[in-house]
N, C-alpha and C. Protein backbone atom coordinates (compact mmCIF):
# COMPACT_ATOMS: atom_id res chain seq x y z
N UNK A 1 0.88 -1.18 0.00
CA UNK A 1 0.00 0.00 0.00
C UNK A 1 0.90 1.21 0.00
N UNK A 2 0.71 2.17 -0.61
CA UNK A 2 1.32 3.35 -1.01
C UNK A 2 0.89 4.46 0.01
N UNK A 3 1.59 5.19 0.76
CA UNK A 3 1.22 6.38 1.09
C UNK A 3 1.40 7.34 0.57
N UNK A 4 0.46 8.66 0.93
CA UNK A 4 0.16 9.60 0.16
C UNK A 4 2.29 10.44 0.58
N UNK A 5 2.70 10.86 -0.36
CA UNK A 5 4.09 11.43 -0.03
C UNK A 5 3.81 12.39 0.73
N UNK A 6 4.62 12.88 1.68
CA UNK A 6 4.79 14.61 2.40
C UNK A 6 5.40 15.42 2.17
N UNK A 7 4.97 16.25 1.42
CA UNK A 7 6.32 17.40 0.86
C UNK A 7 6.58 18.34 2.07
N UNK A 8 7.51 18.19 2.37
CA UNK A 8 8.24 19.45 3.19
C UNK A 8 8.63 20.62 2.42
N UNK A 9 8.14 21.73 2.58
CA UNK A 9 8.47 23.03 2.11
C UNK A 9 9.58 23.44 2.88
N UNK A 10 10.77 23.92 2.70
CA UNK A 10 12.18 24.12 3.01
C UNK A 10 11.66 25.57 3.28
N UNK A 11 11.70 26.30 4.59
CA UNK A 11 11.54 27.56 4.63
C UNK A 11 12.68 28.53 4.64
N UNK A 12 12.54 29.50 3.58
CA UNK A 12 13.61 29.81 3.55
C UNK A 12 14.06 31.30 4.39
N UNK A 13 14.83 31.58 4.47
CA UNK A 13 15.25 32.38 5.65
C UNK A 13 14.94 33.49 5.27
N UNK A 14 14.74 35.27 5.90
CA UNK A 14 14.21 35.90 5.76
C UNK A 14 15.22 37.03 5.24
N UNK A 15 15.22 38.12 4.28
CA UNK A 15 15.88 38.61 3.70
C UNK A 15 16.62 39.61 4.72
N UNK A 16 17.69 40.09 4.31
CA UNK A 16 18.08 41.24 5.05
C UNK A 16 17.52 42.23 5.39
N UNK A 17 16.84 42.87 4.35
CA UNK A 17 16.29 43.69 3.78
C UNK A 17 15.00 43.62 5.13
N UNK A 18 14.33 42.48 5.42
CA UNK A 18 13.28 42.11 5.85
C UNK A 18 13.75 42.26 7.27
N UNK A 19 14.36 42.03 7.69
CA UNK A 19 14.99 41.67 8.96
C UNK A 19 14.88 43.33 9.34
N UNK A 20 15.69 44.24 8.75
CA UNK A 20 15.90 45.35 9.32
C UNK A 20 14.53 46.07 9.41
N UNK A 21 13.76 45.82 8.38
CA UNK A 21 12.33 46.69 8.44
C UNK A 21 11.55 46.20 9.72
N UNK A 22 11.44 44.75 9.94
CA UNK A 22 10.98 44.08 11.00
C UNK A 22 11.83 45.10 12.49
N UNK A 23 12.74 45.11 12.35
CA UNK A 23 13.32 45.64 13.55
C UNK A 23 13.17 47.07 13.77
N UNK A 24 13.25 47.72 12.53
CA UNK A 24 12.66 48.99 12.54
C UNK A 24 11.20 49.23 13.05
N UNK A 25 10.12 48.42 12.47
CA UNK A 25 8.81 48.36 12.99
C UNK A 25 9.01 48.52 14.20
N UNK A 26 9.51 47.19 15.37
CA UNK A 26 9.97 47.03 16.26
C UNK A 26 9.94 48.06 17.22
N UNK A 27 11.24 48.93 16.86
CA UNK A 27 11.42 49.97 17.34
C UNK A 27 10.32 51.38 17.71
N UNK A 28 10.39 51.25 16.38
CA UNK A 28 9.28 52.26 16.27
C UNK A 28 8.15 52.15 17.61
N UNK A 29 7.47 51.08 17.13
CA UNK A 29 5.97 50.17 18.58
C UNK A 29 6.91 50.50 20.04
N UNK A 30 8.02 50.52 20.14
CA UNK A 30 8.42 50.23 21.36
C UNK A 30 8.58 51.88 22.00
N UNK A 31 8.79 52.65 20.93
CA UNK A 31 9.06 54.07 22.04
C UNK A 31 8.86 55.08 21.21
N UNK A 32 9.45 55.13 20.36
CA UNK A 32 8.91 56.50 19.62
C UNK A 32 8.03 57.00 19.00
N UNK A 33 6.97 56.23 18.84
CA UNK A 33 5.45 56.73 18.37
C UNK A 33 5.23 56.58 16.83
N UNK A 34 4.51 56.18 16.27
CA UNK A 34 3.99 56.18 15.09
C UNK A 34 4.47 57.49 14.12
N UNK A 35 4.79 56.53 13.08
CA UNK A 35 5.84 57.73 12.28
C UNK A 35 6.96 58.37 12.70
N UNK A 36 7.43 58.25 13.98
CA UNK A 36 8.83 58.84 14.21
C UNK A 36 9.98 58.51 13.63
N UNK A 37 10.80 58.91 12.92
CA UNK A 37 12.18 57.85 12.77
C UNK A 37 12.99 57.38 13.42
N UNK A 38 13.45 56.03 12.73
CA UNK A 38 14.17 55.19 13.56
C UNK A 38 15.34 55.40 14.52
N UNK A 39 15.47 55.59 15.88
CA UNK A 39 16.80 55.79 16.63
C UNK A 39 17.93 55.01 15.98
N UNK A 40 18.73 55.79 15.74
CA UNK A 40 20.06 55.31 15.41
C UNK A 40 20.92 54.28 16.48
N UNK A 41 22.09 53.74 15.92
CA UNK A 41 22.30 52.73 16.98
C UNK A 41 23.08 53.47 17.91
N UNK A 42 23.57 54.63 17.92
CA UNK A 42 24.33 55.27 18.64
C UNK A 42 23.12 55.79 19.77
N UNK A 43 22.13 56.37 19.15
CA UNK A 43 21.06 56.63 20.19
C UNK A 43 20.85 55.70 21.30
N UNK A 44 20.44 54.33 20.54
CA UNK A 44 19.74 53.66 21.05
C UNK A 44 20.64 53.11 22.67
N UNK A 45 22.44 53.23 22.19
CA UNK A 45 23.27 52.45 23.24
C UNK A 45 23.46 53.61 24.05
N UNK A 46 23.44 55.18 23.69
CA UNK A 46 23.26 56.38 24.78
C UNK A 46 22.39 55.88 25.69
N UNK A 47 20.91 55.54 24.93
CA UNK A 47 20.04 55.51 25.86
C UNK A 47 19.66 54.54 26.65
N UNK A 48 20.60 53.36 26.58
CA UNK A 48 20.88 51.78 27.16
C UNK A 48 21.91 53.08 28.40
N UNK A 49 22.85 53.41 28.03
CA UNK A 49 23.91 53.82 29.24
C UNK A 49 23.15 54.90 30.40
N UNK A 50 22.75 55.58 30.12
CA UNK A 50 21.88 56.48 30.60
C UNK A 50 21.51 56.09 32.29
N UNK A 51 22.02 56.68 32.84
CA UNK A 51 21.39 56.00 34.58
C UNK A 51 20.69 56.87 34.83
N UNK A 52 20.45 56.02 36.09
CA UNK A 52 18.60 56.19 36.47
C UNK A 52 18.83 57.22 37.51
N UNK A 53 20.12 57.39 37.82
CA UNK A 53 20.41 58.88 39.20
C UNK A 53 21.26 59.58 38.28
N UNK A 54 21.42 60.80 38.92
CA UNK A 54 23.16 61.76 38.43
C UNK A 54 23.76 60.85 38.78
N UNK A 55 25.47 61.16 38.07
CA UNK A 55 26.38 60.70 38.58
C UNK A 55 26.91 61.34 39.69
N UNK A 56 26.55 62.93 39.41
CA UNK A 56 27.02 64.12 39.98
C UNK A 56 26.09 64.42 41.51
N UNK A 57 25.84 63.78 42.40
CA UNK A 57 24.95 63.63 43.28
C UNK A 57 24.99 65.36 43.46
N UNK A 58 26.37 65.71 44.34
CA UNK A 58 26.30 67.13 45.22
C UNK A 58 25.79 68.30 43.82
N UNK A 59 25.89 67.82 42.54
CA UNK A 59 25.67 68.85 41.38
C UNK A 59 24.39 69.03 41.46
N UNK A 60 24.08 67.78 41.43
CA UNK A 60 22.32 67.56 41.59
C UNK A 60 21.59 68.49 42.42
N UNK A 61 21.91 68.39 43.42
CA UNK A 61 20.86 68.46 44.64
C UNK A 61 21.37 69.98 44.87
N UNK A 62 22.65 70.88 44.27
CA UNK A 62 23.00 71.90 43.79
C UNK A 62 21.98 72.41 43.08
N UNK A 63 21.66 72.21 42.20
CA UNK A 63 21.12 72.64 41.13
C UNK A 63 19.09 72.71 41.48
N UNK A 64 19.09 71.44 42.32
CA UNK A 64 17.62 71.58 42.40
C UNK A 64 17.38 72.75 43.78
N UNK A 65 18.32 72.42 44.58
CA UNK A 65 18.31 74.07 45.58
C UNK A 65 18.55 75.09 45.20
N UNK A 66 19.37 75.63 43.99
CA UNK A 66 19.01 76.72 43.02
C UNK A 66 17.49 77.21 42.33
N UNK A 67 16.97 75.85 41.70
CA UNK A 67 15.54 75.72 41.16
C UNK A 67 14.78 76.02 42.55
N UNK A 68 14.52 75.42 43.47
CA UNK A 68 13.66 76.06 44.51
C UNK A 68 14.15 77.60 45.09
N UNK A 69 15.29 77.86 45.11
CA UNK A 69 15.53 79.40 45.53
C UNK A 69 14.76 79.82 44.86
N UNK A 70 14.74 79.75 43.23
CA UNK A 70 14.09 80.83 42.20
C UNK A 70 12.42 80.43 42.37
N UNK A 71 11.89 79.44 42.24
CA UNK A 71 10.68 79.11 42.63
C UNK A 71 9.94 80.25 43.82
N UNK A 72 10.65 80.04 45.00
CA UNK A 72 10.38 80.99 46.36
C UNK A 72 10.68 82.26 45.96
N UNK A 73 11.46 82.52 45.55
CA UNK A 73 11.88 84.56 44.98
C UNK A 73 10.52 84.25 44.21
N UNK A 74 10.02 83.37 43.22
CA UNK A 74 9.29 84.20 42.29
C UNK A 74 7.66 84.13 43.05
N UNK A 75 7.38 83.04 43.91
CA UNK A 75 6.13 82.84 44.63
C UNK A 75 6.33 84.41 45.32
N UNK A 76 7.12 84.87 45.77
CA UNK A 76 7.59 86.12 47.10
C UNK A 76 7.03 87.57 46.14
N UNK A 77 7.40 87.67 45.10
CA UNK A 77 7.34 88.43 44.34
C UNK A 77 5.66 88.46 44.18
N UNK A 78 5.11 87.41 43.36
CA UNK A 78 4.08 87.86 42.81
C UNK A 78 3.11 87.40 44.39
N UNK A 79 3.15 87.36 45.42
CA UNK A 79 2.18 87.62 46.14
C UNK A 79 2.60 89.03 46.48
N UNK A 80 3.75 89.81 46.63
CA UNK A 80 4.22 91.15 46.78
C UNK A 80 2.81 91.59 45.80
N UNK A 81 3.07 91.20 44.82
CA UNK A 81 2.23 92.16 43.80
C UNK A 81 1.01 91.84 43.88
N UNK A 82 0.50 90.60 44.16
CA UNK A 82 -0.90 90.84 44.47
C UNK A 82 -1.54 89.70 43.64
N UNK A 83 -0.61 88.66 42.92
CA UNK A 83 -1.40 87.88 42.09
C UNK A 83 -1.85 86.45 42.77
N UNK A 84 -2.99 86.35 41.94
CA UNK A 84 -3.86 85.30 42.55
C UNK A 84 -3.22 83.97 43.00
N UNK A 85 -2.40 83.63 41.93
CA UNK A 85 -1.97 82.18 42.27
C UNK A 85 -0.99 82.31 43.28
N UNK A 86 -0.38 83.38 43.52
CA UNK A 86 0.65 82.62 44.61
C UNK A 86 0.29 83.82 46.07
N UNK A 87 -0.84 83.63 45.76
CA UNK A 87 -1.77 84.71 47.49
C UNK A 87 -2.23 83.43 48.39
N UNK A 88 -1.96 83.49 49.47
CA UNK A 88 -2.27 82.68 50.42
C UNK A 88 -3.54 82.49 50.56
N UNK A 89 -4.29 81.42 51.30
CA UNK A 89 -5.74 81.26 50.88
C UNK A 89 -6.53 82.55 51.48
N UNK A 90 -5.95 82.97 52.43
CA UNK A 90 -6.67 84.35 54.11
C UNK A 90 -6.62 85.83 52.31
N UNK A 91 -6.08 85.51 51.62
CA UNK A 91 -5.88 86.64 50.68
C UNK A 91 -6.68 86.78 49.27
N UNK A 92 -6.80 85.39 48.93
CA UNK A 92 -7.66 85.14 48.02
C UNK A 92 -9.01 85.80 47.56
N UNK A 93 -9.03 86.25 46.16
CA UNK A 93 -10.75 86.34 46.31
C UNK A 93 -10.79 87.31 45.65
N UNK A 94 -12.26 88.17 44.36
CA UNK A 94 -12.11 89.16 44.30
C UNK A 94 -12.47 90.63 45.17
N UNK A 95 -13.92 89.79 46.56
CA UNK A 95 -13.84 90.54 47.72
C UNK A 95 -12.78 91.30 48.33
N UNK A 96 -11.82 90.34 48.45
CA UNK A 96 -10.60 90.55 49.50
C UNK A 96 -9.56 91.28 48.31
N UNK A 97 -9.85 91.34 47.30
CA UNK A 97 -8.80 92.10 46.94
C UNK A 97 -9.70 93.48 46.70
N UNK A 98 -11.01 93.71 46.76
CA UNK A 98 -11.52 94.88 46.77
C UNK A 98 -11.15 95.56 48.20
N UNK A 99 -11.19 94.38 49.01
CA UNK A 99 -11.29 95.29 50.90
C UNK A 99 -9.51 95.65 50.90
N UNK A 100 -8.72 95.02 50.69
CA UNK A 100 -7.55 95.45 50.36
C UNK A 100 -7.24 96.92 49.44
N UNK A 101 -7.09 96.77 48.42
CA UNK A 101 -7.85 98.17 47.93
C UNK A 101 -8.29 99.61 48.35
N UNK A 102 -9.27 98.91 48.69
CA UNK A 102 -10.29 100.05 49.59
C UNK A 102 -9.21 100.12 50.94
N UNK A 103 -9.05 99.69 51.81
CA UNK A 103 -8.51 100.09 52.92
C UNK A 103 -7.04 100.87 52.36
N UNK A 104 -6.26 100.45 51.73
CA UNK A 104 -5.08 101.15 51.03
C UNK A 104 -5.56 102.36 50.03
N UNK A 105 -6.49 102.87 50.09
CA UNK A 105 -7.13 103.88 49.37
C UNK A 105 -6.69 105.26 50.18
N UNK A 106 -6.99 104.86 51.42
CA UNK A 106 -7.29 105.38 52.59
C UNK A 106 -5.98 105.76 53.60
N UNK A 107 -6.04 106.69 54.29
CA UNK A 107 -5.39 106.53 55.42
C UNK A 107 -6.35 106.60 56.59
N UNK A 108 -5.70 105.09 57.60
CA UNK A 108 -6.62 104.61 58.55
C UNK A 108 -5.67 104.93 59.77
N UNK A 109 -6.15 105.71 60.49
CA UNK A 109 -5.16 106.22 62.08
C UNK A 109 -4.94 104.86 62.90
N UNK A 110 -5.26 104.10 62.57
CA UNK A 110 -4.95 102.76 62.98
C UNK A 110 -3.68 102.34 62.29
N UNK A 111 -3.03 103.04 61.05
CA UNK A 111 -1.57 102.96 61.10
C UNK A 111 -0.83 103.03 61.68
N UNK A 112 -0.63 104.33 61.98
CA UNK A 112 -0.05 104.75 63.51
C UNK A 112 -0.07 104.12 64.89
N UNK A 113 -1.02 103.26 64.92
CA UNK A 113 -1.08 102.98 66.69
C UNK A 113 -0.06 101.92 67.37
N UNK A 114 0.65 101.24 66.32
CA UNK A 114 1.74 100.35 66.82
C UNK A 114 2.89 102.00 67.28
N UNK A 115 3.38 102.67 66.55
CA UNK A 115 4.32 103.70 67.11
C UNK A 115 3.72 104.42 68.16
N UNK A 116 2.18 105.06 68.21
CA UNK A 116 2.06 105.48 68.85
C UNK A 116 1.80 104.81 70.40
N UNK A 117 1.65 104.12 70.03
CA UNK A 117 1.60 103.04 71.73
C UNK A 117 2.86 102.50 72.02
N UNK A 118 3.74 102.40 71.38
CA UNK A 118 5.09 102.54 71.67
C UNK A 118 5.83 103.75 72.48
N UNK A 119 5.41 104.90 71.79
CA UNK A 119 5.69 106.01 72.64
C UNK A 119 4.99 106.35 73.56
N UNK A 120 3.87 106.48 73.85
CA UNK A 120 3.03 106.29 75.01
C UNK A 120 4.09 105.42 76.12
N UNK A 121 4.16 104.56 75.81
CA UNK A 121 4.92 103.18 76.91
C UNK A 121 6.42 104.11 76.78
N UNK A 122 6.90 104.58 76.44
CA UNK A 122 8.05 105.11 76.67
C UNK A 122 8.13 106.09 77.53
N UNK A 123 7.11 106.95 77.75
CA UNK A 123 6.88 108.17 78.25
C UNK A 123 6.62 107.97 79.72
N UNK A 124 5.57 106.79 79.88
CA UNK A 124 5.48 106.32 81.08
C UNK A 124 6.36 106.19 81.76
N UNK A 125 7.59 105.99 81.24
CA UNK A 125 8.77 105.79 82.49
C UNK A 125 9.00 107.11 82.85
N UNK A 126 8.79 108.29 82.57
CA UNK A 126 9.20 109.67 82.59
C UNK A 126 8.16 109.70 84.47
N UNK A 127 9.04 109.51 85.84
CA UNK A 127 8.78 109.70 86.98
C UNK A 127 7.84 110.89 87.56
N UNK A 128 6.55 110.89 86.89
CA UNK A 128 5.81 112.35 87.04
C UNK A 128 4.35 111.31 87.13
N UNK A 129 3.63 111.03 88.26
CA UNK A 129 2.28 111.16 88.22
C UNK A 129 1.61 111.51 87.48
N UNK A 130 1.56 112.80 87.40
CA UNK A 130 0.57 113.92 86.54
C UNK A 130 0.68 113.55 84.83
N UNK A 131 1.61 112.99 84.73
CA UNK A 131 2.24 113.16 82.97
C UNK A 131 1.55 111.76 82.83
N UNK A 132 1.80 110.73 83.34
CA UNK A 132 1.34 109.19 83.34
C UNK A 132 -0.51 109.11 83.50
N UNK A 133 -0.81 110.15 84.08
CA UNK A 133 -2.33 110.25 84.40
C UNK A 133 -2.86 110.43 82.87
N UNK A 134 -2.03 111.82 82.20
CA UNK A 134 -2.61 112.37 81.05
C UNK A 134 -2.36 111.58 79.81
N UNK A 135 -0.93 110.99 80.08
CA UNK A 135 -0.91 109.33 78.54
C UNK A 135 -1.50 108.38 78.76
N UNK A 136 -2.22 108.16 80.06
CA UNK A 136 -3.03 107.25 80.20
C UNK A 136 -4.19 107.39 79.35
N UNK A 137 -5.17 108.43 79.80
CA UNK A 137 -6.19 109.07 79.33
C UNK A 137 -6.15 109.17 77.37
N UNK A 138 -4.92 109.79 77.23
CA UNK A 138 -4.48 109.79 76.04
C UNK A 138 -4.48 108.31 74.97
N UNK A 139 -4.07 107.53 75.54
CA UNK A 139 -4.01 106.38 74.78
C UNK A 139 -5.65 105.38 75.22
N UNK A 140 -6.48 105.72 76.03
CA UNK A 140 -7.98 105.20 76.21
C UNK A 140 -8.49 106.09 74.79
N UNK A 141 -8.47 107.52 74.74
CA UNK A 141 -9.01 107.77 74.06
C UNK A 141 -8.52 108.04 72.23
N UNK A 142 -7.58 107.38 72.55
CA UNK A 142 -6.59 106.46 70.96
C UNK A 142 -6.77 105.71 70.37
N UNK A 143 -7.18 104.70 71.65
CA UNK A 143 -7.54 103.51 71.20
C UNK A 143 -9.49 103.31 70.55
N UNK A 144 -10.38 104.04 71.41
CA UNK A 144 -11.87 104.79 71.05
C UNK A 144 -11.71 105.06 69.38
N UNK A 145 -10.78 105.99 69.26
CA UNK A 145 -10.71 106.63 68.19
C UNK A 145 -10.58 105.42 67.07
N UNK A 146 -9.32 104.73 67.05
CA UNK A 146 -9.08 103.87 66.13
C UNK A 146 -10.08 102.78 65.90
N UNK A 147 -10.54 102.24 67.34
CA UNK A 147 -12.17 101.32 67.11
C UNK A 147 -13.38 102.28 66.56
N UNK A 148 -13.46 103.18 66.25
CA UNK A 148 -14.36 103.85 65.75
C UNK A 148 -13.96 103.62 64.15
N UNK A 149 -12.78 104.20 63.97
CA UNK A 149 -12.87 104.66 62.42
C UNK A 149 -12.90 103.22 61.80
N UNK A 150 -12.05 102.01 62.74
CA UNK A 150 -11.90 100.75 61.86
C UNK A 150 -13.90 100.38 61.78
N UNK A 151 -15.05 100.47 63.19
CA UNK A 151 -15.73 100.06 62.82
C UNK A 151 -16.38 100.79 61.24
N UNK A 152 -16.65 102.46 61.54
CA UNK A 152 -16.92 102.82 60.40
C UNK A 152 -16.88 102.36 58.85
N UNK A 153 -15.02 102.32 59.13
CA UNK A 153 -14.81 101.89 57.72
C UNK A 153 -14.95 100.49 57.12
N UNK A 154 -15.73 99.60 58.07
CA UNK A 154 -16.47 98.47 57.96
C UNK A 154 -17.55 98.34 57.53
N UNK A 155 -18.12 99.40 57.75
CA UNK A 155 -19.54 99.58 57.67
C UNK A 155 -19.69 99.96 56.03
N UNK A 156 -18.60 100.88 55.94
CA UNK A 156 -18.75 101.32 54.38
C UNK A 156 -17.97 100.09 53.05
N UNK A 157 -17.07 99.42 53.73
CA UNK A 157 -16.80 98.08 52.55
C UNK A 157 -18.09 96.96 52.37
N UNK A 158 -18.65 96.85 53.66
CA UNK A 158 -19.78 96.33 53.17
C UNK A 158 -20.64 96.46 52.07
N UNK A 159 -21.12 97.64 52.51
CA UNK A 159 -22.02 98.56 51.32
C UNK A 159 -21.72 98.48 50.49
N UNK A 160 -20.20 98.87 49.79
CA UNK A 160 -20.08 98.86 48.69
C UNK A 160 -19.81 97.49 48.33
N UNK A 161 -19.74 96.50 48.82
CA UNK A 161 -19.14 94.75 48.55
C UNK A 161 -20.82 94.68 47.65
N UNK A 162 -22.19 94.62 48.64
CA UNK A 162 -23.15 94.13 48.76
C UNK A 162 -23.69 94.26 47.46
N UNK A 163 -23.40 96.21 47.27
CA UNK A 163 -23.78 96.54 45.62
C UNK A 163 -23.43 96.34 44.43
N UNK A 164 -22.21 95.57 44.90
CA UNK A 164 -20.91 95.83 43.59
C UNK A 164 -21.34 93.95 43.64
N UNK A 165 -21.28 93.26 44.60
CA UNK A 165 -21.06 91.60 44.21
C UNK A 165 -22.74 91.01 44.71
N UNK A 166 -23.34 91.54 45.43
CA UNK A 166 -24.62 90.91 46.08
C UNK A 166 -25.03 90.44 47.39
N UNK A 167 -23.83 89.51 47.64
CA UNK A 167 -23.43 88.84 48.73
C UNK A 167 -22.00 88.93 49.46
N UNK A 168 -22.07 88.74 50.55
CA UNK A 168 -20.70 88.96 51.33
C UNK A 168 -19.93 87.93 51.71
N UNK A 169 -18.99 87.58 51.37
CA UNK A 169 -17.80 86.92 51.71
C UNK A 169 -17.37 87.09 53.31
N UNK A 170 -16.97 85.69 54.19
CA UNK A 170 -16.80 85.58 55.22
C UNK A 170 -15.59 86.46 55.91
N UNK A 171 -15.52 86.90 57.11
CA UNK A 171 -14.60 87.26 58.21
C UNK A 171 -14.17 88.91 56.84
N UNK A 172 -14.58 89.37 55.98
CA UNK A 172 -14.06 90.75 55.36
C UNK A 172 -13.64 91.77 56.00
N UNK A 173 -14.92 91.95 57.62
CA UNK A 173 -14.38 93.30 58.38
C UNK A 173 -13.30 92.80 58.96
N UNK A 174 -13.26 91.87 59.38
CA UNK A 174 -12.07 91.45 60.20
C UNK A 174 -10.67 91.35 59.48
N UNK A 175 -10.92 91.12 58.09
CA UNK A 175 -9.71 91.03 57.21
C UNK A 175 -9.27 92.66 56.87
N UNK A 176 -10.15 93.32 56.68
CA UNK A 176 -9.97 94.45 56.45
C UNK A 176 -9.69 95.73 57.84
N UNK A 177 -10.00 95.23 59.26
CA UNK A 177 -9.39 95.85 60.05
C UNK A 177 -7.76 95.52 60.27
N UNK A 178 -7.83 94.46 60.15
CA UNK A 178 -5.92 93.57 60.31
C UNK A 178 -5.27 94.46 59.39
N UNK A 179 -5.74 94.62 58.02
CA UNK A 179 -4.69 95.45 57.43
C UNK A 179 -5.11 96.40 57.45
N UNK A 180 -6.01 97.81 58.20
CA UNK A 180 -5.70 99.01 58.32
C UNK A 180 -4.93 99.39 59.70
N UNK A 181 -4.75 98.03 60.84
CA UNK A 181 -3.72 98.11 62.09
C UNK A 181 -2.40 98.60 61.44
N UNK A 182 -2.18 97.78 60.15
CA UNK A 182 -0.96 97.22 60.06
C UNK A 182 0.06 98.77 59.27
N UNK A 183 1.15 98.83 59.14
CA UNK A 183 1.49 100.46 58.54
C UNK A 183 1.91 99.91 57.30
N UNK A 184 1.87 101.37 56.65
CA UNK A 184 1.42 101.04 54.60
C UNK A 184 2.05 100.38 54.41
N UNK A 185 3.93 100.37 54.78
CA UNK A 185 4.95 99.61 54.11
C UNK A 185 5.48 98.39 54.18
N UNK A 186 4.22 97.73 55.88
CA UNK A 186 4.67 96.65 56.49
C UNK A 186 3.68 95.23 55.67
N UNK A 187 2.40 95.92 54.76
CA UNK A 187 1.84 95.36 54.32
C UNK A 187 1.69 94.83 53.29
N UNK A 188 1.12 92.86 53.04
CA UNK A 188 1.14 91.87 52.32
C UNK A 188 -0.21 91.80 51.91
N UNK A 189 -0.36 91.53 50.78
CA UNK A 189 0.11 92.06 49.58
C UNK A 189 0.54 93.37 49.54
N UNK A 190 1.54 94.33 48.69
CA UNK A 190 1.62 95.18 48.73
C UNK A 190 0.60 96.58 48.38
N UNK A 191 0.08 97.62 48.42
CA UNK A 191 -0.90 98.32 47.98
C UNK A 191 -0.56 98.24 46.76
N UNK A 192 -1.55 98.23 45.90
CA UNK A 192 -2.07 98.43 44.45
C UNK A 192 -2.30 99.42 44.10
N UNK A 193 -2.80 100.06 44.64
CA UNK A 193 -3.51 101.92 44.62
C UNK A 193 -2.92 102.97 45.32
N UNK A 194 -3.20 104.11 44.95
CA UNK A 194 -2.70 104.99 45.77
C UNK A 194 -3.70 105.56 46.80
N UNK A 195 -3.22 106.57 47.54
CA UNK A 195 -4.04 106.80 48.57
C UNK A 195 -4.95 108.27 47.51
N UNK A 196 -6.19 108.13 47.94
CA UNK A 196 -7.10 108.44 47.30
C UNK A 196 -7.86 108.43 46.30
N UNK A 197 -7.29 107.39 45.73
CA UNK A 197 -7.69 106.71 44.16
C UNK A 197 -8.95 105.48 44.60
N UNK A 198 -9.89 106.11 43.68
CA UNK A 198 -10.87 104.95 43.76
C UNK A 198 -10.92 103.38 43.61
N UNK A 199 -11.19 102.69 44.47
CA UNK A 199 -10.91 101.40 44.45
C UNK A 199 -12.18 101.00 43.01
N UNK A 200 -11.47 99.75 42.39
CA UNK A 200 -12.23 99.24 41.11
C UNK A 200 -13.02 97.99 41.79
């Protein structure tokens, strides 16, 4: 009985030509994205050597404490100036940059009261009854004065918040008395306006 023969097909090996396109494909799928061209072999063994740290450790960590110096100068700066992204959250807002504003519009005698209660307390040591009676009196009715004008000028950021936005934003008088305590030059953000210029 005869069996049917088996031809073996001899496969033959794949061209050069074929080989490199195959490997090129390869490449390509593996990192550089569709349509990019092929990394050269010099690339490819750079990017085999390439370690995963500096070599240069102290260069390193040089260089990234340089990058954060400039980071902090430039956060320092633009809250100096007043911009949104790098204002602390207590600063945020277009309220709070109106009550800011508005209070730097102004001169609030509540500038003064850190010096002037300084000198007050200086004077007190001056050994006279009579003189200590009258800076006493003097600084009760300093302090009247400055709780007056800060409530006042509370009364009037409101008003204008209420008309200008609708609704009021939390702790404002309170944000806006802190910085009319505080004196023009000691204050964060820096003024925007000048003194008597209408707040926007």
């Amino acid at each position: 009985m005869t069996q049917g023969l088996i031809v073996f097909k001899r496969q033959t090996p794949a061209a050069p030509t074929e080989i490199a396109e195959q490997t090129a494909t390869q490449l390509r799928q593996a990192g550089s994205g569709k349509g990019a061209p092929t990394p050269t072999r010099r690339e490819q063994e750079a990017a085999r050597r390439k370690p995963l740290v500096p070599s240069d450790r102290k260069e390193a960590a040089r260089s990234a404490k340089t990058q954060n110096s400039v980071d902090r100068e430039r956060a320092r700066i633009g809250m100096a100036a007043g911009e949104e992204k790098y204002l602390l959250a207590r600063d945020k807002g277009v309220q709070r940059r109106f009550v800011r504003d508005f209070v730097d519009s102004r001169f609030s005698i509540g500038e003064i009261v850190i010096p002037a209660v300084f000198g007050i307390i200086l004077l007190q040591l001056v050994p006279n009854p009579q003189i200590q009676t009258y800076l006493t009196l003097v600084l009760y009715a300093f302090v009247i004065i400055v709780a007056l004008d800060i409530y006042l000028m509370g009364n009037r950021i409101n008003k204008r918040l209420r008309a200008k936005y609708g609704t009021l934003d939390r702790g404002l008088r309170w944000y806006g008395a802190m910085r009319a305590l505080q004196l023009r030059p000691m204050r964060l953000p820096k003024p925007q306006v000048k003194r008597g210029q209408t707040p926007s």
